[in-house]
C-alpha atoms as a PDB file:
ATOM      1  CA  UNK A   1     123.683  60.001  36.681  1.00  0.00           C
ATOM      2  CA  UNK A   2     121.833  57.386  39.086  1.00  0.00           C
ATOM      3  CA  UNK A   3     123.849  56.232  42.336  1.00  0.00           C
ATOM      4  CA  UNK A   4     121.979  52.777  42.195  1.00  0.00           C
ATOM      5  CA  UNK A   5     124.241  49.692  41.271  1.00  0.00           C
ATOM      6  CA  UNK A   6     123.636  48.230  37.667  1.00  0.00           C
ATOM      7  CA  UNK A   7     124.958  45.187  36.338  1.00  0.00           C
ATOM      8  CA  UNK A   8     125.844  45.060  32.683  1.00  0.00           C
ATOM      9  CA  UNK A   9     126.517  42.002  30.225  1.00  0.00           C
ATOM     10  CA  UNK A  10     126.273  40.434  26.808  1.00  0.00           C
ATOM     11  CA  UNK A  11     123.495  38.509  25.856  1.00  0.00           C
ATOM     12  CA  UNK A  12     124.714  36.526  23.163  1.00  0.00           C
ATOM     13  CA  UNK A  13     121.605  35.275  22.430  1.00  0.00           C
ATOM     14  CA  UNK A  14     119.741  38.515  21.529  1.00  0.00           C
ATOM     15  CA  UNK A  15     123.089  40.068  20.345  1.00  0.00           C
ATOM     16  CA  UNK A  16     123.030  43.358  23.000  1.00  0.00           C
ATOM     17  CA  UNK A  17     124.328  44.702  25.990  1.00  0.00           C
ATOM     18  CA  UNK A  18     121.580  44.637  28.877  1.00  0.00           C
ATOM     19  CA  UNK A  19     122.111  46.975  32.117  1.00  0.00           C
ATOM     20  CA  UNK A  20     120.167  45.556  35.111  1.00  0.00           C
ATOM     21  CA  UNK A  21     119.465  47.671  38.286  1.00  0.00           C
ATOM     22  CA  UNK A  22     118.942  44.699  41.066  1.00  0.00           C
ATOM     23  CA  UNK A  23     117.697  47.281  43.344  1.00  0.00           C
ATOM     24  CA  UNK A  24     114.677  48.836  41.460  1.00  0.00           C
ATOM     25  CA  UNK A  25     112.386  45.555  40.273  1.00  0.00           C
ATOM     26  CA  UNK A  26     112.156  45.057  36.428  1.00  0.00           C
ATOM     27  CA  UNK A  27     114.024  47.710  35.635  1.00  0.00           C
ATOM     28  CA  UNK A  28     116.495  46.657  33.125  1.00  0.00           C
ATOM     29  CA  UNK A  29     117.280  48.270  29.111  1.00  0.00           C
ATOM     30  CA  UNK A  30     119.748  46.929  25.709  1.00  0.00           C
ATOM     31  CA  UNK A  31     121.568  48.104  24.023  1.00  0.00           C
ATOM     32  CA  UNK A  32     123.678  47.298  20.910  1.00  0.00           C
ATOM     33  CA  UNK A  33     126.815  48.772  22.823  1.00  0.00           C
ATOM     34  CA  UNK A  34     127.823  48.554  26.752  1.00  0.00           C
ATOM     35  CA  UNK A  35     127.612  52.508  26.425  1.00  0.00           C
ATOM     36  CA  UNK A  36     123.764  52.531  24.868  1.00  0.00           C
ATOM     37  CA  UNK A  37     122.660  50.095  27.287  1.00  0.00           C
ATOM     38  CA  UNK A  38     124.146  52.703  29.939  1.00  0.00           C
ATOM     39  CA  UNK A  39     122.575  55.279  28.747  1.00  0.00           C
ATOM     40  CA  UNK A  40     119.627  53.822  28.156  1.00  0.00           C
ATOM     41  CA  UNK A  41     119.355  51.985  31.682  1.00  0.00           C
ATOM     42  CA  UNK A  42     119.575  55.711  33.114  1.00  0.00           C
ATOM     43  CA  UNK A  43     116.011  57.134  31.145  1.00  0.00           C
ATOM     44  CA  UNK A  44     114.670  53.921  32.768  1.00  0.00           C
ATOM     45  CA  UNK A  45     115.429  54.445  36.056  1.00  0.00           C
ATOM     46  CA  UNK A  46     113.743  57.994  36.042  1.00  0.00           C
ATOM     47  CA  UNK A  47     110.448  56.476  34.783  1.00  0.00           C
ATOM     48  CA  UNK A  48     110.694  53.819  37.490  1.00  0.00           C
ATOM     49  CA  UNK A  49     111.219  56.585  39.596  1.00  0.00           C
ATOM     50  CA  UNK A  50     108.567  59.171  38.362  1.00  0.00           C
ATOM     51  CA  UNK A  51     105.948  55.662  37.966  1.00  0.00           C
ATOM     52  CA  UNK A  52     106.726  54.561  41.603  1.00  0.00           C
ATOM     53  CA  UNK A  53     105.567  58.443  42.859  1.00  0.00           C
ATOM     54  CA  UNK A  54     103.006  58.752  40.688  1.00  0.00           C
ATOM     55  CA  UNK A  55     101.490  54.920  42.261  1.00  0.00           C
ATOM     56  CA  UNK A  56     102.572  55.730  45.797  1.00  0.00           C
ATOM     57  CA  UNK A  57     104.839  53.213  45.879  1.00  0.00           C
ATOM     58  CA  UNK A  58     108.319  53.032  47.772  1.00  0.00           C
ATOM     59  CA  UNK A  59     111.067  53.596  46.025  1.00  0.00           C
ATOM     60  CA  UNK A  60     114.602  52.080  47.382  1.00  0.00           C
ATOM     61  CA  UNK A  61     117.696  54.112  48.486  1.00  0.00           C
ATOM     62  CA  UNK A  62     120.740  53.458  46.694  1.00  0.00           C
ATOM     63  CA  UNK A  63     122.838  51.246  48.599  1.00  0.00           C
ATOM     64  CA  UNK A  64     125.792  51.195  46.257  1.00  0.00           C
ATOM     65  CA  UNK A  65     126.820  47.382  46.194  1.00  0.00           C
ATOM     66  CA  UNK A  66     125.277  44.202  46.200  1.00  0.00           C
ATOM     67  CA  UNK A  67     125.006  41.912  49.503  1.00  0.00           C
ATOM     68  CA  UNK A  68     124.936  38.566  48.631  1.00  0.00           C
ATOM     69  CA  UNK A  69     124.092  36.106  51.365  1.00  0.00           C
END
């Protein structure tokens, strides 16, 4: 299970759940229930993960909770 923060909601207009990570850009998944889009979100994040390595690119700690400013 990831440690980064996701944020989860209904989309009424597509009819599914989508789980956003804020800290991991474009990385988002649906799902037709809050528990699919959970567990959907996760296989996401470890392709963003694996991409970012296989690119080079940074990849973000976890920071557990969103600052808003």
């Amino acid at each position: 299970m990831s440690k980064y923060e996701m944020i989860i909601y209904w989309n009424k207009e597509d009819k599914v759940f989508i789980a956003e990570v804020p800290e991991l850009p474009d990385c988002a998944a649906d799902g037709s229930t809050y528990h699919e889009a959970l567990a959907h979100v996760e296989i996401i994040i470890q392709e963003w993960i694996e991409t970012a390595k296989e690119l080079w690119c940074p990849i973000p700690e976890p920071k557990g909770r969103l600052v808003f400013t």
